[in-house]
C-alpha atoms as a PDB file:
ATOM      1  CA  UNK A   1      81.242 108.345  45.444  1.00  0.00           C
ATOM      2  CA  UNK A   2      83.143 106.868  48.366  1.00  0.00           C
ATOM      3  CA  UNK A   3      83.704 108.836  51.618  1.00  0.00           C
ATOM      4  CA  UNK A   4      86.843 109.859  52.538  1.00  0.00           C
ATOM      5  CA  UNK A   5      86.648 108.313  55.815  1.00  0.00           C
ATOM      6  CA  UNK A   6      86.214 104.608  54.539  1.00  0.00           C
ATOM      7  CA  UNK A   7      88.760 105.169  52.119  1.00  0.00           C
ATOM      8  CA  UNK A   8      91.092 106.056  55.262  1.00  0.00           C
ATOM      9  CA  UNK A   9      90.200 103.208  57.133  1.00  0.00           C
ATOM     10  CA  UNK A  10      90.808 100.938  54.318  1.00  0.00           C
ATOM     11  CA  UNK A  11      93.734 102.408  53.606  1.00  0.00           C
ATOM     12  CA  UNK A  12      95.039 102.320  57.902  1.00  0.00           C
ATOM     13  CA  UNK A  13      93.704  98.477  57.529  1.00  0.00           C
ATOM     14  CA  UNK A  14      95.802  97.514  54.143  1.00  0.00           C
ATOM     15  CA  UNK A  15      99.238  99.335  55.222  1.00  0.00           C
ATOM     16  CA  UNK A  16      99.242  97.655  58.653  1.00  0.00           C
ATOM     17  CA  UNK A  17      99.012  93.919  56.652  1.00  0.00           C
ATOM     18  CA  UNK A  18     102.350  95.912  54.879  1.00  0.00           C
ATOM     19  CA  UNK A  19     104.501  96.567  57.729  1.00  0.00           C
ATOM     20  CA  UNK A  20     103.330  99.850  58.473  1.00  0.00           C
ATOM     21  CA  UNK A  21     101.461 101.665  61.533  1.00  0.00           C
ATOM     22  CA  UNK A  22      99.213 104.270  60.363  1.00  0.00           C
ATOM     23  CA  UNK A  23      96.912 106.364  62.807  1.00  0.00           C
ATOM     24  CA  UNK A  24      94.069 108.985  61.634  1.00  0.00           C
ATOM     25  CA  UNK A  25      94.761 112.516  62.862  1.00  0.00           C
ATOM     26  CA  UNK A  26      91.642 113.516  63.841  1.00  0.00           C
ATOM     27  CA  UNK A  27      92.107 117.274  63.423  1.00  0.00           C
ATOM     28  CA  UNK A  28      89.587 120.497  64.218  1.00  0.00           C
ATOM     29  CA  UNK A  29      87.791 122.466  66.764  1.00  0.00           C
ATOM     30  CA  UNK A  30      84.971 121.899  68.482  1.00  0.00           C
ATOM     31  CA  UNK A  31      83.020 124.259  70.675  1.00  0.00           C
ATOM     32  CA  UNK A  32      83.037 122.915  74.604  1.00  0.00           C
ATOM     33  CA  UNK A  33      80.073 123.354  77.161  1.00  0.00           C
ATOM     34  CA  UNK A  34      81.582 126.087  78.965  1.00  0.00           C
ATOM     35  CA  UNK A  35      81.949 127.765  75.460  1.00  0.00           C
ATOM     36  CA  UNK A  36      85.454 127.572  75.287  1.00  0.00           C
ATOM     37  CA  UNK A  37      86.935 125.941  72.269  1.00  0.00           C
ATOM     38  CA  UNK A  38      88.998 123.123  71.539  1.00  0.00           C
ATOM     39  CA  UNK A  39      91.529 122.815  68.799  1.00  0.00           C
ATOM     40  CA  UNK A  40      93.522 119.186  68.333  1.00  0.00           C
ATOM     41  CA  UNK A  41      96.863 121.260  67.899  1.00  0.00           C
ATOM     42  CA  UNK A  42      97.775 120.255  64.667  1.00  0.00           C
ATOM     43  CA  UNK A  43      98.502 122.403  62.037  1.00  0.00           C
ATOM     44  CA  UNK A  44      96.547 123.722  59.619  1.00  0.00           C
ATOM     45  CA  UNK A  45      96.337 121.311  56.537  1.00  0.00           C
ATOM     46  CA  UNK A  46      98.409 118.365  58.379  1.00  0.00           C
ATOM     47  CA  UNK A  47      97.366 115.278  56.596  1.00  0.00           C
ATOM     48  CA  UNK A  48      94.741 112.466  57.375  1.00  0.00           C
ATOM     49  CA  UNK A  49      97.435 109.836  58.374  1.00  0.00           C
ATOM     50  CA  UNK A  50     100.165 109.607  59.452  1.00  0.00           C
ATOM     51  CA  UNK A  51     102.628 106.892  60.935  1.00  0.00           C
ATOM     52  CA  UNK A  52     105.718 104.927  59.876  1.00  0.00           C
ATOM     53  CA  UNK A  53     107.016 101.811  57.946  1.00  0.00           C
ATOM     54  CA  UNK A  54     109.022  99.165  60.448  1.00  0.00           C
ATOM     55  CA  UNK A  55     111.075  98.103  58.126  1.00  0.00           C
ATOM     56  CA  UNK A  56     113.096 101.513  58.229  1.00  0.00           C
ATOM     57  CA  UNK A  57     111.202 103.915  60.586  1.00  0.00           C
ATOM     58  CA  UNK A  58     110.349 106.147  57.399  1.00  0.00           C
ATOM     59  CA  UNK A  59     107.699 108.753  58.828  1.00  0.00           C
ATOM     60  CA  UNK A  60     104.485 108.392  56.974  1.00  0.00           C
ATOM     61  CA  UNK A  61     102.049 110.960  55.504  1.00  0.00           C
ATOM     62  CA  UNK A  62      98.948 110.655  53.616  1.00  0.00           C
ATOM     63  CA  UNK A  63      96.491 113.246  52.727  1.00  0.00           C
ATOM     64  CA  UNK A  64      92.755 111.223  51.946  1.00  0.00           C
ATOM     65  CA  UNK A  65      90.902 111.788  49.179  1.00  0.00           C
ATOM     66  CA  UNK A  66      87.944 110.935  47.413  1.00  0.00           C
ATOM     67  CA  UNK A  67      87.024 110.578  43.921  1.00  0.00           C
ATOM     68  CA  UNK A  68      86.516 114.355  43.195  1.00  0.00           C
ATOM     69  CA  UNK A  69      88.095 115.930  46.128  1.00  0.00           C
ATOM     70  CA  UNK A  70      90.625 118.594  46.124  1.00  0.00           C
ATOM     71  CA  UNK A  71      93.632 120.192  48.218  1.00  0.00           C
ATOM     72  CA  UNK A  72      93.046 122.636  50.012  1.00  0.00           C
ATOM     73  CA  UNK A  73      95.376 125.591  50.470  1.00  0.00           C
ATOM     74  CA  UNK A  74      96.724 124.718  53.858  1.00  0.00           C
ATOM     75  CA  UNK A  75      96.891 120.925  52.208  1.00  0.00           C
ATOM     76  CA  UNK A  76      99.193 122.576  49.658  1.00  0.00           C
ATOM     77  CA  UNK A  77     101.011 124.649  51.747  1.00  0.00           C
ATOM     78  CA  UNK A  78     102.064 121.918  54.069  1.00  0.00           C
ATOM     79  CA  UNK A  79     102.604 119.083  51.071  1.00  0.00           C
ATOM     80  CA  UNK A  80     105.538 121.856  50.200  1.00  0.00           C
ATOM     81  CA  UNK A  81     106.534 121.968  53.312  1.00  0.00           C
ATOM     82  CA  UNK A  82     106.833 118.553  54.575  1.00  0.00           C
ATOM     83  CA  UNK A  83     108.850 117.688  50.900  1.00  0.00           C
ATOM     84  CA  UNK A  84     111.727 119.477  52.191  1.00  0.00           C
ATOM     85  CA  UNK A  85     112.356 116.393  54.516  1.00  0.00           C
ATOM     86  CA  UNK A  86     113.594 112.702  54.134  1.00  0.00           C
ATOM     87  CA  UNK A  87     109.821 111.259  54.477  1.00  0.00           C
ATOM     88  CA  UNK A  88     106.899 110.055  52.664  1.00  0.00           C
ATOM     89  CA  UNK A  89     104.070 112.083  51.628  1.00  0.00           C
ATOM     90  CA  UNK A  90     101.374 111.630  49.124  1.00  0.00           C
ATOM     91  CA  UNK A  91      98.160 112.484  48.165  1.00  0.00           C
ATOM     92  CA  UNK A  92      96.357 108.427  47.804  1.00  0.00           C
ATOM     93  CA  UNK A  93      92.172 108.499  46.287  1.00  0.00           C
ATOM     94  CA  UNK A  94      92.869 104.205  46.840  1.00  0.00           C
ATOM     95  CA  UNK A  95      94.561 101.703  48.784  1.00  0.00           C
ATOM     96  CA  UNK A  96      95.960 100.874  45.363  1.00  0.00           C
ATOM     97  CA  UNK A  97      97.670 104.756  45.751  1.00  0.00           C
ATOM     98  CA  UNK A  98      98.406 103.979  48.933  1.00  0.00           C
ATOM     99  CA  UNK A  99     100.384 101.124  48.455  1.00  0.00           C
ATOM    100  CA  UNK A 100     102.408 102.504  45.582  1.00  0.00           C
ATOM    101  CA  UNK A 101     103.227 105.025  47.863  1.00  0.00           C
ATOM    102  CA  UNK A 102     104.932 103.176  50.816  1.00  0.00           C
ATOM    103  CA  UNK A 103     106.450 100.267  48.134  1.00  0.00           C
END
């Protein structure tokens, strides 16, 4: 089975040779030294990637996964939210997915 993080680097790797800019979101919390901890910001089930195509500044969203993996609730919840709007959004297991997505 391949790990969703190589498939998301592959993925960032093949859109950029396709006129698009795609960064990870690294999302989470982590638990500082002074105890205190630290949360990226992000919402709750925001995707993997995200970025835009150059050719027409269409935002960019793609949710990562492998073989056998699954959405979340908080995936779901914001793959109905973010629909609403004039962007892309899919859920890609390939760069083949990927690609059929932005084209």
């Amino acid at each position: 089975m391949t790990a969703e993080h190589q498939i998301q680097n592959d993925i960032r790797v093949a859109l950029s040779s396709r006129g698009c800019t795609i960064f990870r979101a690294n999302v989470g919390k982590v638990k500082m030294e002074n105890g205190r901890w630290f949360d990226t910001g992000l919402p709750k089930g925001f995707p993997d990637l995200c970025g835009f195509r150059k050719s027409d500044g269409k935002m960019i969203f793609i949710e990562v996964k492998n073989e056998r993996g699954r959405l979340r609730a908080d995936q779901k919840q914001f793959a109905e939210f973010i629909e609403q709007y004039p962007v892309i959004y899919g859920v890609c297991r390939s760069v083949a997915d990927a690609i059929k997505l932005i084209e």
